[in-house]
N, C-alpha and C. Protein backbone atom coordinates (compact mmCIF):
# COMPACT_ATOMS: atom_id res chain seq x y z
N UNK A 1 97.81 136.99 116.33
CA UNK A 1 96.93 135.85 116.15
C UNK A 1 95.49 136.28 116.37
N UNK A 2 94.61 135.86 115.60
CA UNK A 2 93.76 136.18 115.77
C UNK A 2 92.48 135.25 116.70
N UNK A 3 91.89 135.74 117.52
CA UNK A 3 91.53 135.55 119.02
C UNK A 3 90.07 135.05 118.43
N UNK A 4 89.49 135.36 117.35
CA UNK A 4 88.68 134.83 116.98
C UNK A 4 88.10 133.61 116.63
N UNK A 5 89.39 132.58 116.10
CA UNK A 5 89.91 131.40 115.66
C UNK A 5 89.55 130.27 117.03
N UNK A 6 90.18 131.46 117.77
CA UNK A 6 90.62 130.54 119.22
C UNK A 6 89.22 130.21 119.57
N UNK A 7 88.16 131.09 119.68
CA UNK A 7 87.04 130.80 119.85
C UNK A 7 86.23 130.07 119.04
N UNK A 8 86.36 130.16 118.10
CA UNK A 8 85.35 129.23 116.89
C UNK A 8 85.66 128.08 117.23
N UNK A 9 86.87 127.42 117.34
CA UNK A 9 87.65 126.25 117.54
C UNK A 9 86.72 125.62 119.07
N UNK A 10 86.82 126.59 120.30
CA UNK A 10 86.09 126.27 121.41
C UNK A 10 84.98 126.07 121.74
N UNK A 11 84.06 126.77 120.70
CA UNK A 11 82.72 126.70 120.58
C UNK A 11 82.44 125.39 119.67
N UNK A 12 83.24 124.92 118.81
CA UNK A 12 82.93 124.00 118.30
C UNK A 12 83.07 122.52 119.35
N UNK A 13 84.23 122.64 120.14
CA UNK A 13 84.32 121.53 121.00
C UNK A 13 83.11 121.92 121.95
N UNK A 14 82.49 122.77 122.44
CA UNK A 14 81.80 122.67 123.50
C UNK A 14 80.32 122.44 122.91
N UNK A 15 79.97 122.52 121.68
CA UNK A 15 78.49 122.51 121.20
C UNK A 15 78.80 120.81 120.55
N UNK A 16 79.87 119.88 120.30
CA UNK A 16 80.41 118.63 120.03
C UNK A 16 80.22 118.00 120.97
N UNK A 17 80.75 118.31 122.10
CA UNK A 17 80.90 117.48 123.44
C UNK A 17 78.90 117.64 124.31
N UNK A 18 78.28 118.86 123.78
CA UNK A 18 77.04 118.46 124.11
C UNK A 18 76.16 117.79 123.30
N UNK A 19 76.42 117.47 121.93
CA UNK A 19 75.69 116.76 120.90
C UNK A 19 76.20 115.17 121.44
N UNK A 20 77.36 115.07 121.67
CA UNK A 20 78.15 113.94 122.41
C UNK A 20 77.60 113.26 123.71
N UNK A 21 76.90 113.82 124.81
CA UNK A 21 76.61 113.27 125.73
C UNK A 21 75.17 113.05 125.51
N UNK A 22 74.26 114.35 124.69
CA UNK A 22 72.81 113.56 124.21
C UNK A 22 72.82 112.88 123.47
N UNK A 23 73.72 112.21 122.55
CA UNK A 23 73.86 111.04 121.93
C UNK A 23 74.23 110.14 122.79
N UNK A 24 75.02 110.23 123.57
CA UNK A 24 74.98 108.89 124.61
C UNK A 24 74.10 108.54 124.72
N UNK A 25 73.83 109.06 125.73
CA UNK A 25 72.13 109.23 126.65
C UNK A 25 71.36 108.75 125.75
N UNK A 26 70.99 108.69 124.52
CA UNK A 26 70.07 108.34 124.10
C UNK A 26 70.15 107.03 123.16
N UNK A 27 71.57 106.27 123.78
CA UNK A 27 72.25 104.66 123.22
C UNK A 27 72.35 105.36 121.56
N UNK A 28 73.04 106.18 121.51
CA UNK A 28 73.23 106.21 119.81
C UNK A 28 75.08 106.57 120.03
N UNK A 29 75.50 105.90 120.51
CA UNK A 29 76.94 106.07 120.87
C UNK A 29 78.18 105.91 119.46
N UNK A 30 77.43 105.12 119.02
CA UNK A 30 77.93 104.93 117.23
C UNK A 30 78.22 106.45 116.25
N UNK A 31 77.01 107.18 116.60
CA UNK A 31 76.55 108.19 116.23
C UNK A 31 77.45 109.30 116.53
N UNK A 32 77.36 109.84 117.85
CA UNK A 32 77.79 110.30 118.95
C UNK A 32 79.64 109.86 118.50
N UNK A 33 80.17 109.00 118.11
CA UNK A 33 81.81 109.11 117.87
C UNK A 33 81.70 109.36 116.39
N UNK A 34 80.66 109.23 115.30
CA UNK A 34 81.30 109.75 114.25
C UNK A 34 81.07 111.37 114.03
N UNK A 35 80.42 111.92 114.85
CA UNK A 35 80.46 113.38 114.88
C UNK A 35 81.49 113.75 115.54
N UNK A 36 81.92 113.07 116.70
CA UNK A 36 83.35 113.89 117.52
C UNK A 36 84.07 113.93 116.44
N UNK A 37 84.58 112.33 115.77
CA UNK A 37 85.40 112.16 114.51
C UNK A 37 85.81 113.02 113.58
N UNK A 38 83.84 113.72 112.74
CA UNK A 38 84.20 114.83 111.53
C UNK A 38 84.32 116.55 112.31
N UNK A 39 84.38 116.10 113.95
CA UNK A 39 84.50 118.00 114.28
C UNK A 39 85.99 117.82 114.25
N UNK A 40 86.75 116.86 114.77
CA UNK A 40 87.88 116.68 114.89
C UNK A 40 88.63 116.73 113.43
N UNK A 41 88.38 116.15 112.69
CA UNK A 41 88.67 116.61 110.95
C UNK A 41 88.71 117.78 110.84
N UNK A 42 87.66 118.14 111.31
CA UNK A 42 87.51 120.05 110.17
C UNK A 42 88.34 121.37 111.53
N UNK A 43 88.79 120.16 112.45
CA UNK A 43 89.41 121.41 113.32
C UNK A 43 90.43 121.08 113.31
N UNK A 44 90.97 119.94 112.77
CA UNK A 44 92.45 119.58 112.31
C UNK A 44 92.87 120.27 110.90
N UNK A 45 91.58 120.18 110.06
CA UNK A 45 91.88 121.45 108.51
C UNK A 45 91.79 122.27 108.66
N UNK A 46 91.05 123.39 109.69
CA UNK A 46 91.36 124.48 110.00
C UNK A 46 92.93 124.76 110.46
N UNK A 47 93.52 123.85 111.54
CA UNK A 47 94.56 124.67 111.99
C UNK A 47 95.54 124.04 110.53
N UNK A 48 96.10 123.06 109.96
CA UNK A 48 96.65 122.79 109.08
C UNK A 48 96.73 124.02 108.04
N UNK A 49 95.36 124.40 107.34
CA UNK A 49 95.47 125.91 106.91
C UNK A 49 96.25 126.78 107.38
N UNK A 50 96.10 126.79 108.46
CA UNK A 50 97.18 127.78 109.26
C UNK A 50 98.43 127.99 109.25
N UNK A 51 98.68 126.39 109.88
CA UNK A 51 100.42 126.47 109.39
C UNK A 51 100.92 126.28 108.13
N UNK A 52 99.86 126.04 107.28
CA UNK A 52 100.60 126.35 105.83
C UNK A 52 100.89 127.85 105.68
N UNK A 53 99.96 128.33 106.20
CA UNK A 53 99.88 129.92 105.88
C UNK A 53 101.37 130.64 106.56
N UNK A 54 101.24 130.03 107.75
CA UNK A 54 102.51 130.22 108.52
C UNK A 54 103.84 129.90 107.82
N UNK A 55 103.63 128.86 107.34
CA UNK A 55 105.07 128.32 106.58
C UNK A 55 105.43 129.50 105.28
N UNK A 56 103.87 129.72 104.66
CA UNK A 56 104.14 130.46 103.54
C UNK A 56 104.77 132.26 104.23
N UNK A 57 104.08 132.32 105.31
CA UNK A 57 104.34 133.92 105.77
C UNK A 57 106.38 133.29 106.08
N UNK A 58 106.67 132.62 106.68
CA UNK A 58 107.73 132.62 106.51
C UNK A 58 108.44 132.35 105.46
N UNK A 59 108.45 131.81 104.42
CA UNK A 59 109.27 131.73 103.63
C UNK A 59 109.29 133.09 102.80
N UNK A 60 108.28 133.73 102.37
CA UNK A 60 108.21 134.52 102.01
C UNK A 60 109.38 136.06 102.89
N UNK A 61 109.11 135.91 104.53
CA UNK A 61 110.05 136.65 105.01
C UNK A 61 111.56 136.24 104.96
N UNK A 62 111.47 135.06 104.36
CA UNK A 62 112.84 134.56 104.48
C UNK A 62 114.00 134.53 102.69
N UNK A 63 112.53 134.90 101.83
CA UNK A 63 112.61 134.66 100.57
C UNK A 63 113.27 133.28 99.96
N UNK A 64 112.51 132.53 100.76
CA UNK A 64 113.22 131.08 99.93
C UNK A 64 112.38 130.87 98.88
């Protein structure tokens, strides 16, 4: 697995969750949940990619 992933993924929650609390802070809280919203999208299509890829690396070892 690649260890790289793991990090992109973490850096994205931790640079989210600080765009997240200066959007509080600054009453734009509206704001502030539709960005958690689209990081949460594109880090839900990232790993989805994945396990397709996964599904495909297996079937392929499995030759179905």
């Amino acid at each position: 697995m690649d260890v790289n992933l793991i990090f992109k993924i973490a850096g994205i929650g931790i640079f989210i969750s600080i765009i997240n609390i200066v959007l509080k802070q600054a009453d734009k809280e509206e704001q502030a949940q539709m960005i958690t919203l689209v990081s949460v999208i594109i880090v839900m299509t990232v790993v989805i990619q994945l396990i397709s890829q996964l599904f495909n690396d297996v079937r392929t070892v499995f030759r179905f």
